[in-house]
C-alpha atoms as a PDB file:
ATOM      1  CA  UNK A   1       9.577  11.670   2.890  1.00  0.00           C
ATOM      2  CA  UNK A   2       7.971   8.777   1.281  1.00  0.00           C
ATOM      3  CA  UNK A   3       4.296   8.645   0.181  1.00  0.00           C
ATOM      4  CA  UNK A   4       1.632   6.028   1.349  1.00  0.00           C
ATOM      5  CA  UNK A   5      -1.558   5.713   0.398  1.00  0.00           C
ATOM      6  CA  UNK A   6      -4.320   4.233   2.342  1.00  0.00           C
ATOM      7  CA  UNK A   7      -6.966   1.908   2.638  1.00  0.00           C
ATOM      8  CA  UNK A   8     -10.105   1.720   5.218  1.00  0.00           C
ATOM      9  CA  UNK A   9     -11.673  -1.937   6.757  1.00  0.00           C
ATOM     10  CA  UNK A  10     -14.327  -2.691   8.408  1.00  0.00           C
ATOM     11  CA  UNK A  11     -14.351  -5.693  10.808  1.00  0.00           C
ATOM     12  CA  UNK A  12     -17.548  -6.499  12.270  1.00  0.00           C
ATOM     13  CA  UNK A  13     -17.893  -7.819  15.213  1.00  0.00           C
ATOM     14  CA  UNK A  14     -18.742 -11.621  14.790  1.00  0.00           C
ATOM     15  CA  UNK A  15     -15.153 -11.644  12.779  1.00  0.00           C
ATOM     16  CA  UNK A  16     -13.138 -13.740  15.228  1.00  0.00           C
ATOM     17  CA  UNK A  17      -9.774 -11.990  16.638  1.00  0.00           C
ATOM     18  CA  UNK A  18      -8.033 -15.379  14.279  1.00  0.00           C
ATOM     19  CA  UNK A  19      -9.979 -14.814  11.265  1.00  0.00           C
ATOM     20  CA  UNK A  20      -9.321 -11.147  11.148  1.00  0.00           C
ATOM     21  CA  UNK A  21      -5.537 -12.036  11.647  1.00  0.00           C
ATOM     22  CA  UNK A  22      -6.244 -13.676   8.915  1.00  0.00           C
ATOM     23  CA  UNK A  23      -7.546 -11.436   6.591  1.00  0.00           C
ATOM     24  CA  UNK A  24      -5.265  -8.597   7.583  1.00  0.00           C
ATOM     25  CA  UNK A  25      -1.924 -11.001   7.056  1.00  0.00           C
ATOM     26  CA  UNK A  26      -3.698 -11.484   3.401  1.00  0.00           C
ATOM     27  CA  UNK A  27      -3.847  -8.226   2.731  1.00  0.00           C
ATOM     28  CA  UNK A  28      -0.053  -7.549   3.797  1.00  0.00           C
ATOM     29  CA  UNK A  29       1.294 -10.661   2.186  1.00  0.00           C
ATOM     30  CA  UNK A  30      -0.344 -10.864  -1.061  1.00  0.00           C
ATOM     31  CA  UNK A  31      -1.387  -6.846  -1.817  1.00  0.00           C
ATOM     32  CA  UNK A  32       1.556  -5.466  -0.328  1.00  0.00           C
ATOM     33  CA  UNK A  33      -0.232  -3.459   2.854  1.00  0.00           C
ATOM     34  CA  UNK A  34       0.696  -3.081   6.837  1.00  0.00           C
ATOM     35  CA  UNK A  35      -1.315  -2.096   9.609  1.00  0.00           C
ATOM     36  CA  UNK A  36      -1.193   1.620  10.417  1.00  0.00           C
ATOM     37  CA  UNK A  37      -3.918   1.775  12.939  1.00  0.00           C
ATOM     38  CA  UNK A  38      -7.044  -0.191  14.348  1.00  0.00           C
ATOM     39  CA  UNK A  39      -9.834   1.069  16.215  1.00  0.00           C
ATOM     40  CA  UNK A  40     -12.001  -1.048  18.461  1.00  0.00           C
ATOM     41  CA  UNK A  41     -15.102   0.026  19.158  1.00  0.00           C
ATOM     42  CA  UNK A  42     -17.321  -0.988  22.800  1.00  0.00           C
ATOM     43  CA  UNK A  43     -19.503  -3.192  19.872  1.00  0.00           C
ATOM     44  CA  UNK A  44     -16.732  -5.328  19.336  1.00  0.00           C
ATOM     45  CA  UNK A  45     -16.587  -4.250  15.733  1.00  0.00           C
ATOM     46  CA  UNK A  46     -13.189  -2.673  14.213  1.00  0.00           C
ATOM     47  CA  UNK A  47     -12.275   0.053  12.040  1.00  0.00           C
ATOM     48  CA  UNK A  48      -8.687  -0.836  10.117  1.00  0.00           C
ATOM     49  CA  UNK A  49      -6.193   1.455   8.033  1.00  0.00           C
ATOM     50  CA  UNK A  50      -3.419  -0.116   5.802  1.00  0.00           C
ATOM     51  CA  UNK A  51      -1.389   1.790   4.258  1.00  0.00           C
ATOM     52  CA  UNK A  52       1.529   1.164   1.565  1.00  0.00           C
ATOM     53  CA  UNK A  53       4.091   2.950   0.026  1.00  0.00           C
ATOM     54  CA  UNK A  54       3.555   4.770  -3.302  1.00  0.00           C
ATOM     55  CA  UNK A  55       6.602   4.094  -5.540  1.00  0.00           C
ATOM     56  CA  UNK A  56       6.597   6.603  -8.035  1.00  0.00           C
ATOM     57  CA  UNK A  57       8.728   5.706 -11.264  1.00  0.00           C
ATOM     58  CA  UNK A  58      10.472   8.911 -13.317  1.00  0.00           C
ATOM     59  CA  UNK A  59       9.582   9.197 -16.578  1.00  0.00           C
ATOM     60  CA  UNK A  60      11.023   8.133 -19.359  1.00  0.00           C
ATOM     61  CA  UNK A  61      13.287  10.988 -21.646  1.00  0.00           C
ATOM     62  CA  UNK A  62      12.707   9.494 -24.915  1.00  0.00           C
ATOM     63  CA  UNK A  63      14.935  12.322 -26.327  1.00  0.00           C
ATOM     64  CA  UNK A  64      18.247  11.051 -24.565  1.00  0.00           C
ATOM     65  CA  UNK A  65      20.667   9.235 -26.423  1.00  0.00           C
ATOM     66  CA  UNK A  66      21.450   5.871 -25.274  1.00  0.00           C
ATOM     67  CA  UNK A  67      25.052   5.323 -23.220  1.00  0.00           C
ATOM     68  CA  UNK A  68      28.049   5.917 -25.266  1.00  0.00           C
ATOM     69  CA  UNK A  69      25.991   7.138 -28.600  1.00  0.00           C
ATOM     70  CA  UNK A  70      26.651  10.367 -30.073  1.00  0.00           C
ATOM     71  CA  UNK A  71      24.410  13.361 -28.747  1.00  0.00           C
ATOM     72  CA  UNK A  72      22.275  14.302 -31.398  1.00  0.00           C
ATOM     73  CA  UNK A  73      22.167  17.045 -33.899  1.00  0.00           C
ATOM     74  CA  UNK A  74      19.570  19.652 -33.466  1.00  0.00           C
END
């Protein structure tokens, strides 16, 4: 199951439904998030979570031989 991690916004309420658009396709284009949920409040105000995938890299075996070398001697 992969992991995400997340991030919290806050959108106040004189933020235009376009110019929060905005921001939020910044976010996904350029940072590498998408929209997991948004709130809106009765204020008009919103409360945002982005989320994006952790990709975890394995480490490194510095100890292996590399392809088609001899295993080393102890």
């Amino acid at each position: 199951m992969p992991e995400y991690e997340f991030r919290e916004m806050y959108v106040p309420r004189g933020v235009s439904r376009k110019e929060a658009t905005r921001l939020l396709t910044d976010e996904a284009e350029y940072r590498h998030w998408e929209l997991d949920r948004v709130r809106l409040y009765p204020d008009g105000s919103r409360r945002v979570r982005l989320r994006r995938r952790i990709i975890r890299q394995p480490r490194p075996t510095w100890n292996a031989a590399p392809p088609g070398a001899p295993p080393s001697a102890p």
